[in-house]
PDB file of N, CA and C in Angstrom:
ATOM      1  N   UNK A   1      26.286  24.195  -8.445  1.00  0.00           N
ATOM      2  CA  UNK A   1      25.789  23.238  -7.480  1.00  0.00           C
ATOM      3  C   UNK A   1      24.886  22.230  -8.197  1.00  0.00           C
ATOM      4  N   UNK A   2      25.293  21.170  -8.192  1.00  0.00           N
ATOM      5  CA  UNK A   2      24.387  20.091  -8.528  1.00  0.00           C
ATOM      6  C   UNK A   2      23.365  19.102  -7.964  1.00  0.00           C
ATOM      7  N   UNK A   3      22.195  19.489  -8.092  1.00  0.00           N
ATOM      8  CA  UNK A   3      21.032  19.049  -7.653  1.00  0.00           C
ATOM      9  C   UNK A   3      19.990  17.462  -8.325  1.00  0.00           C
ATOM     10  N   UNK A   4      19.794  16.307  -7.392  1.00  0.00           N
ATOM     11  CA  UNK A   4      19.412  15.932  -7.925  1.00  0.00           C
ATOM     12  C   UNK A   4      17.609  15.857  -8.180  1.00  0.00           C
ATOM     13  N   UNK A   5      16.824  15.662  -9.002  1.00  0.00           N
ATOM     14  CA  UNK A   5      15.543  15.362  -9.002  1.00  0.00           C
ATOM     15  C   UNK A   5      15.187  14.336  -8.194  1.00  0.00           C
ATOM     16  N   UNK A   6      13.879  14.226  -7.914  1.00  0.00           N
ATOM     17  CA  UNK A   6      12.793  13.690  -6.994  1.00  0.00           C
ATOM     18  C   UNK A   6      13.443  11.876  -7.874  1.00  0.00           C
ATOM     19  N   UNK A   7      12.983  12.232  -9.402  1.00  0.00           N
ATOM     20  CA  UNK A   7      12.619  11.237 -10.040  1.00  0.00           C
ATOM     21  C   UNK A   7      13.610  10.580 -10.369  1.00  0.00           C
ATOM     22  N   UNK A   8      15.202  11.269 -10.050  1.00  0.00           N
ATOM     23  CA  UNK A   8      16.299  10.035  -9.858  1.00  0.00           C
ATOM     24  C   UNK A   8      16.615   9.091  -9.029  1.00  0.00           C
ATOM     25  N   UNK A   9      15.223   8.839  -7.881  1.00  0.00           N
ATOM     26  CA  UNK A   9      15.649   8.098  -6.689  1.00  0.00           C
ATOM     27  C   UNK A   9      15.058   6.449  -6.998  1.00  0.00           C
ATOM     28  N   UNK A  10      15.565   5.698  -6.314  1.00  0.00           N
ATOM     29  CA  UNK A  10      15.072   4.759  -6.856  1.00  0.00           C
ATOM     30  C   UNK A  10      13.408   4.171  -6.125  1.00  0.00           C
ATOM     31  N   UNK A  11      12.641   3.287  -7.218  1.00  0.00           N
ATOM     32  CA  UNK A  11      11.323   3.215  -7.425  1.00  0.00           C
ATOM     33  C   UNK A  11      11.260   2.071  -5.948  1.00  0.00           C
ATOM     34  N   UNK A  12      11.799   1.253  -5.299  1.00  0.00           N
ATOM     35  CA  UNK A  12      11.625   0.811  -3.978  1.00  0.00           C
ATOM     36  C   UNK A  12      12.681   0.858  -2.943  1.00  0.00           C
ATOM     37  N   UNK A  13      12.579   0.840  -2.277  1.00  0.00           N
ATOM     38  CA  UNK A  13      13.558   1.225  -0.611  1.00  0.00           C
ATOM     39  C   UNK A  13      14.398  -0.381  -0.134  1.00  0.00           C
ATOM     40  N   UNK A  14      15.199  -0.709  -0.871  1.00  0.00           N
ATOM     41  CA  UNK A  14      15.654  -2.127  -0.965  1.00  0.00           C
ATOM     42  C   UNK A  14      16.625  -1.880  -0.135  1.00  0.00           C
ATOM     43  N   UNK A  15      17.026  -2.879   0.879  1.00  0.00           N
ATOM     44  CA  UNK A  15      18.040  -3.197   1.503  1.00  0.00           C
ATOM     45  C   UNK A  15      18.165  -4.647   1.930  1.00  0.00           C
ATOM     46  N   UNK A  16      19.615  -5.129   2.198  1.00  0.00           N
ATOM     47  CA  UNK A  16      20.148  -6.334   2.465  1.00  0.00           C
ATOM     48  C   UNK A  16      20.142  -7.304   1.508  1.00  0.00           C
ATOM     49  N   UNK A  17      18.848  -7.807   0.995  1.00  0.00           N
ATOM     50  CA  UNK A  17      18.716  -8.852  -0.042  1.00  0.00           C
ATOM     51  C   UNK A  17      18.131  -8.061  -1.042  1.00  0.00           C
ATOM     52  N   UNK A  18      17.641  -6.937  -1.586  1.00  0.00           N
ATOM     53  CA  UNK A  18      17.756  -6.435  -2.291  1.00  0.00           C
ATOM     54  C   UNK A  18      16.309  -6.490  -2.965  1.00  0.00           C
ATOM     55  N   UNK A  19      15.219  -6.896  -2.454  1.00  0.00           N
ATOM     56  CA  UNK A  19      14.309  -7.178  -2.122  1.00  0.00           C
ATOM     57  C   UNK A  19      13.450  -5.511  -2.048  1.00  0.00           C
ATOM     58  N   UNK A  20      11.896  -5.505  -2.181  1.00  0.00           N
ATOM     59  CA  UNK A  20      11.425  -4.308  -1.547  1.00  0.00           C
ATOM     60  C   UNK A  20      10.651  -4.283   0.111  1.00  0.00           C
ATOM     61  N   UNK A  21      11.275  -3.265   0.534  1.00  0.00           N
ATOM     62  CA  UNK A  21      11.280  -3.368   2.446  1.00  0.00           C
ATOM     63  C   UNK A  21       9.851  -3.569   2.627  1.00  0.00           C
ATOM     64  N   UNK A  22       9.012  -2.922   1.816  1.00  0.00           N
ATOM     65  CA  UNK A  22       7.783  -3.043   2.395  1.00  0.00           C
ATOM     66  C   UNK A  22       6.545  -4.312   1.525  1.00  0.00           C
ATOM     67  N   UNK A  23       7.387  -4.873   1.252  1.00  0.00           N
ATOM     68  CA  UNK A  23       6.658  -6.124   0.596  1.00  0.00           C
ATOM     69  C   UNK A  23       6.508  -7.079   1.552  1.00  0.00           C
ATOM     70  N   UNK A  24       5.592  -8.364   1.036  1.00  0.00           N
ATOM     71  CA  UNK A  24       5.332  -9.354   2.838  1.00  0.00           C
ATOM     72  C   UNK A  24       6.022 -10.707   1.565  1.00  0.00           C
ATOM     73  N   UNK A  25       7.260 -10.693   2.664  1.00  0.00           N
ATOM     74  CA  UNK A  25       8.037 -12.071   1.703  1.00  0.00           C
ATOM     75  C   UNK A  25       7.687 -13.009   3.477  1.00  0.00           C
ATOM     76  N   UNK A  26       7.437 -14.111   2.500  1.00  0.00           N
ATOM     77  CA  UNK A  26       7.452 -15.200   4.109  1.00  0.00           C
ATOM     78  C   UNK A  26       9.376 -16.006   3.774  1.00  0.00           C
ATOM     79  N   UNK A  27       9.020 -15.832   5.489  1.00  0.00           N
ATOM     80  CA  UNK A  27      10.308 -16.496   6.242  1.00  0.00           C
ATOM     81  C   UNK A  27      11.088 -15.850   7.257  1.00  0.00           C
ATOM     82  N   UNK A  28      12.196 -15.904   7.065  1.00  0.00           N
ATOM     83  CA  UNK A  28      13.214 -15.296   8.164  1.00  0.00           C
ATOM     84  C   UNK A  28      14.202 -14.325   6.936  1.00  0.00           C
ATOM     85  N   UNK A  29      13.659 -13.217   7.001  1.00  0.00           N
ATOM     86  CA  UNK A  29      14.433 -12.230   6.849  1.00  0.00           C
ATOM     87  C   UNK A  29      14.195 -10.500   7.408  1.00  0.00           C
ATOM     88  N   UNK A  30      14.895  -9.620   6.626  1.00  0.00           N
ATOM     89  CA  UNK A  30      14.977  -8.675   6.968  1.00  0.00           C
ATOM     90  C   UNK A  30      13.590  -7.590   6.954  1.00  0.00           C
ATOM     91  N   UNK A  31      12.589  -7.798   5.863  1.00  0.00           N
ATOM     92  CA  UNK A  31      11.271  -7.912   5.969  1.00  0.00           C
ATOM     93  C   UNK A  31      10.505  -8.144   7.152  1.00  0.00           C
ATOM     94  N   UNK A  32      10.585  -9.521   7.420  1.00  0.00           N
ATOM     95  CA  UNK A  32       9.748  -9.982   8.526  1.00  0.00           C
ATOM     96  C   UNK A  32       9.791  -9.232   9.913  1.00  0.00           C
ATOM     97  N   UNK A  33      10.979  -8.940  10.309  1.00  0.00           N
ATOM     98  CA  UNK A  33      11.440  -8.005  11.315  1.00  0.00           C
ATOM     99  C   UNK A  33      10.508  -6.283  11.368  1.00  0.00           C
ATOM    100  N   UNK A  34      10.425  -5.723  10.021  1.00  0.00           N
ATOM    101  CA  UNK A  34       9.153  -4.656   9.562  1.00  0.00           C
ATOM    102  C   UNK A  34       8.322  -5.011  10.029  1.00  0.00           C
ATOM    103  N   UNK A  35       7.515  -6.084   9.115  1.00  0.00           N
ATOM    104  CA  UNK A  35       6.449  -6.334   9.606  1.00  0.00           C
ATOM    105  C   UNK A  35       5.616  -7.202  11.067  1.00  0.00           C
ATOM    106  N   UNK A  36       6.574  -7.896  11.717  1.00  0.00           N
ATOM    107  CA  UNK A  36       6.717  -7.694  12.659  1.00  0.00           C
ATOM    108  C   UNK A  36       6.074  -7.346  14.078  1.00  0.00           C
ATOM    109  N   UNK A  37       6.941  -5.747  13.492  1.00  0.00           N
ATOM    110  CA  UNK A  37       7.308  -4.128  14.401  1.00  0.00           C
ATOM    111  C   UNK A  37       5.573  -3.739  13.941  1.00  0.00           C
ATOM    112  N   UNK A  38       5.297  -3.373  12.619  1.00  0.00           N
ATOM    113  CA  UNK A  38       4.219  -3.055  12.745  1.00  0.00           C
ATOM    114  C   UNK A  38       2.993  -4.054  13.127  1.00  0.00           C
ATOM    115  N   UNK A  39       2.900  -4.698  12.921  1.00  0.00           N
ATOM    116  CA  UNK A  39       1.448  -5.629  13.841  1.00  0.00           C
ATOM    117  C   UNK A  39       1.747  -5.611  15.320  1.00  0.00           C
ATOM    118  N   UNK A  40       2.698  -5.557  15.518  1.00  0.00           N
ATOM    119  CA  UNK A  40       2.771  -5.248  17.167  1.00  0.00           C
ATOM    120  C   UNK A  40       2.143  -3.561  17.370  1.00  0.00           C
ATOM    121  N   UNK A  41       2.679  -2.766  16.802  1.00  0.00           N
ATOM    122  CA  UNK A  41       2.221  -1.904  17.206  1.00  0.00           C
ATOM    123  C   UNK A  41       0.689  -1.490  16.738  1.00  0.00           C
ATOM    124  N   UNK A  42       0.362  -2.198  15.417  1.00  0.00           N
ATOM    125  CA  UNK A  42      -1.313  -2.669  15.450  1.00  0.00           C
ATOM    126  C   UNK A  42      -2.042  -3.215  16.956  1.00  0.00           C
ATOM    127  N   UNK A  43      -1.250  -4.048  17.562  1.00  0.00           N
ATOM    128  CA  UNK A  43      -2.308  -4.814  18.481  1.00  0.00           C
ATOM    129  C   UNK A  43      -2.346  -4.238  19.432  1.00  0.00           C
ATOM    130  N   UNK A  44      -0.809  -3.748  19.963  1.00  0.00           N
ATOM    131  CA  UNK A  44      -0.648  -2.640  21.635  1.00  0.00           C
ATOM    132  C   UNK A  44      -1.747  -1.254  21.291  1.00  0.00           C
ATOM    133  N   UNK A  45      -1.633  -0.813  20.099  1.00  0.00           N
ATOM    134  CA  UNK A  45      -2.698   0.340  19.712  1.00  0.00           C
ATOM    135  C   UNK A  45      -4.205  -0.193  20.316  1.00  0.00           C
ATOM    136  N   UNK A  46      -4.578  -1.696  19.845  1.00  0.00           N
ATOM    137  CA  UNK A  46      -5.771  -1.704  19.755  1.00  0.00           C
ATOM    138  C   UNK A  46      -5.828  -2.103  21.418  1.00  0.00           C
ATOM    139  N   UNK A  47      -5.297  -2.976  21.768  1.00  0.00           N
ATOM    140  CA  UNK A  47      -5.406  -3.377  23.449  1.00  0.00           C
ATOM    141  C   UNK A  47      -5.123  -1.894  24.149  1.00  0.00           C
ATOM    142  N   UNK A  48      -4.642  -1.028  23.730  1.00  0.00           N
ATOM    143  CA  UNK A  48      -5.172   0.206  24.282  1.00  0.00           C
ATOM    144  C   UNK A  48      -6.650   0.960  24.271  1.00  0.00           C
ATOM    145  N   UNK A  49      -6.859   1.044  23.032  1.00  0.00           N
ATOM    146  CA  UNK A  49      -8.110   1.396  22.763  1.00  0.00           C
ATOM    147  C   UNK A  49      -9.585   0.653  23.870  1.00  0.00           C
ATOM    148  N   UNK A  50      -9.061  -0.883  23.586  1.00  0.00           N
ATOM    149  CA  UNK A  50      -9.839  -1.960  24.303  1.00  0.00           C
ATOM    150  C   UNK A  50      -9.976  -1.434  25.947  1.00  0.00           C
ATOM    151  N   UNK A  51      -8.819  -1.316  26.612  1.00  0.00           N
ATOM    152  CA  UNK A  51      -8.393  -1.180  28.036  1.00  0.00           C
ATOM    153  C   UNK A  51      -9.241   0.293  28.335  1.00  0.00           C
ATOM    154  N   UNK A  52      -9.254   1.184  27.301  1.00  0.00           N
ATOM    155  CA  UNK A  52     -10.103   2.751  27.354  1.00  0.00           C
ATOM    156  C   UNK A  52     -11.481   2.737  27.117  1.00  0.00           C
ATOM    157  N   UNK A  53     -11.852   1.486  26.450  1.00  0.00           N
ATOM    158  CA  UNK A  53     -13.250   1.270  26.524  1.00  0.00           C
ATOM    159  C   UNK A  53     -13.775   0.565  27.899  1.00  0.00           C
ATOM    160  N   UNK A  54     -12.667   0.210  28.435  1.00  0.00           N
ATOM    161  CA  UNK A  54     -13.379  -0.541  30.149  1.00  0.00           C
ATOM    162  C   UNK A  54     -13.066  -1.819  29.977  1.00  0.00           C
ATOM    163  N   UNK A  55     -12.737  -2.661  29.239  1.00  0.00           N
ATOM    164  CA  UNK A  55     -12.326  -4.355  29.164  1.00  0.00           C
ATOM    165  C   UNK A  55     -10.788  -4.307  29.167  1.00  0.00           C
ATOM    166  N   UNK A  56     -10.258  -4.619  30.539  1.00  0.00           N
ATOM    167  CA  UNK A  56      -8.917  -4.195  30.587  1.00  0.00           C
ATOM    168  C   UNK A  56      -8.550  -5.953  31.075  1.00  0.00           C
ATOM    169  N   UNK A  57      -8.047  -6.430  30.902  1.00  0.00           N
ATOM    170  CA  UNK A  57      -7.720  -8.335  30.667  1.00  0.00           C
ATOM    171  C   UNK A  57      -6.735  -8.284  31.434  1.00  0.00           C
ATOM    172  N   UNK A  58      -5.799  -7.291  31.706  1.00  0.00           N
ATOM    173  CA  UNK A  58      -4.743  -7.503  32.806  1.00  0.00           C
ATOM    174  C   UNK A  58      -5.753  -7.129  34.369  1.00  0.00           C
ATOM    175  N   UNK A  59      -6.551  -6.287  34.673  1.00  0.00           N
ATOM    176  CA  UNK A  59      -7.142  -5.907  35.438  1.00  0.00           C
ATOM    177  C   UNK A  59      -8.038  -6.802  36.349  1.00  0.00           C
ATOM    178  N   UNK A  60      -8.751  -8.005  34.936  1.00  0.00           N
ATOM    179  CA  UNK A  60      -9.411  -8.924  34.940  1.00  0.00           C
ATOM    180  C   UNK A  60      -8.916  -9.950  35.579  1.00  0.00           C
ATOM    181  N   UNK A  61      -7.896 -10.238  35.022  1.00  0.00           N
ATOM    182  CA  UNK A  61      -6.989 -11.571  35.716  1.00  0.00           C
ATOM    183  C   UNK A  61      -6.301 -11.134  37.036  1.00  0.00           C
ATOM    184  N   UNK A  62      -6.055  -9.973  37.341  1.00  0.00           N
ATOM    185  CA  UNK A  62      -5.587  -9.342  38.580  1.00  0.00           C
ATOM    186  C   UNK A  62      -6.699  -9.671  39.492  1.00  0.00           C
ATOM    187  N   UNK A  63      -7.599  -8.991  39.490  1.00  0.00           N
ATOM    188  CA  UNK A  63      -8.954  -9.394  39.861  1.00  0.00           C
ATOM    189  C   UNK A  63      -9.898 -10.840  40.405  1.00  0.00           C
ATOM    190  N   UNK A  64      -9.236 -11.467  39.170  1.00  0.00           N
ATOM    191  CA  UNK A  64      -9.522 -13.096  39.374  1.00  0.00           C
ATOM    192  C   UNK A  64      -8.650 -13.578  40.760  1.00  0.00           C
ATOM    193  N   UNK A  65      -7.426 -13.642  40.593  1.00  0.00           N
ATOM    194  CA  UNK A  65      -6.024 -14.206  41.217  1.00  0.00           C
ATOM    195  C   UNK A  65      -6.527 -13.692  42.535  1.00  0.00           C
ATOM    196  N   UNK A  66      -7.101 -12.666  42.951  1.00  0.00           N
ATOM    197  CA  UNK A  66      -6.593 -11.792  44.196  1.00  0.00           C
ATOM    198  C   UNK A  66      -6.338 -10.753  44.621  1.00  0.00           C
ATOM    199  N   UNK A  67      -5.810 -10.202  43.385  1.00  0.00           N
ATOM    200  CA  UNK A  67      -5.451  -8.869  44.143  1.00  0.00           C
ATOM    201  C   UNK A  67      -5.773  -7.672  44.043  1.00  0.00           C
TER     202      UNK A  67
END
């Protein structure tokens, strides 16, 4: 049975342009779509956190409007 080592894999996670996935290239590619995904889920994290401390901005403007 032939097994390979840890250290035959390759040194970045490249796909499409061949590029490394977790590098910050500017423009429109396959990258940008990553990073993205994660700052969104940076900000919904933190506007959660925010909304659990009591400053909830949808609540606020609900509030304002009427209802």
């Amino acid at each position: 049975m032939e097994t390979r080592k840890s250290t035959d894999l390759p040194p970045v996670a490249t796909a499409y342009n061949g590029k490394d996935r977790n590098s910050f290239l500017f423009g429109w590619n396959p990258q940008a779509e990553l990073w993205n995904g994660r700052f969104a889920m940076i900000g919904f994290t933190a506007y959660l956190l925010w909304d659990l401390a009591g400053y909830s901005v949808v609540r606020d403007v609900l509030h304002f409007v009427g209802y």
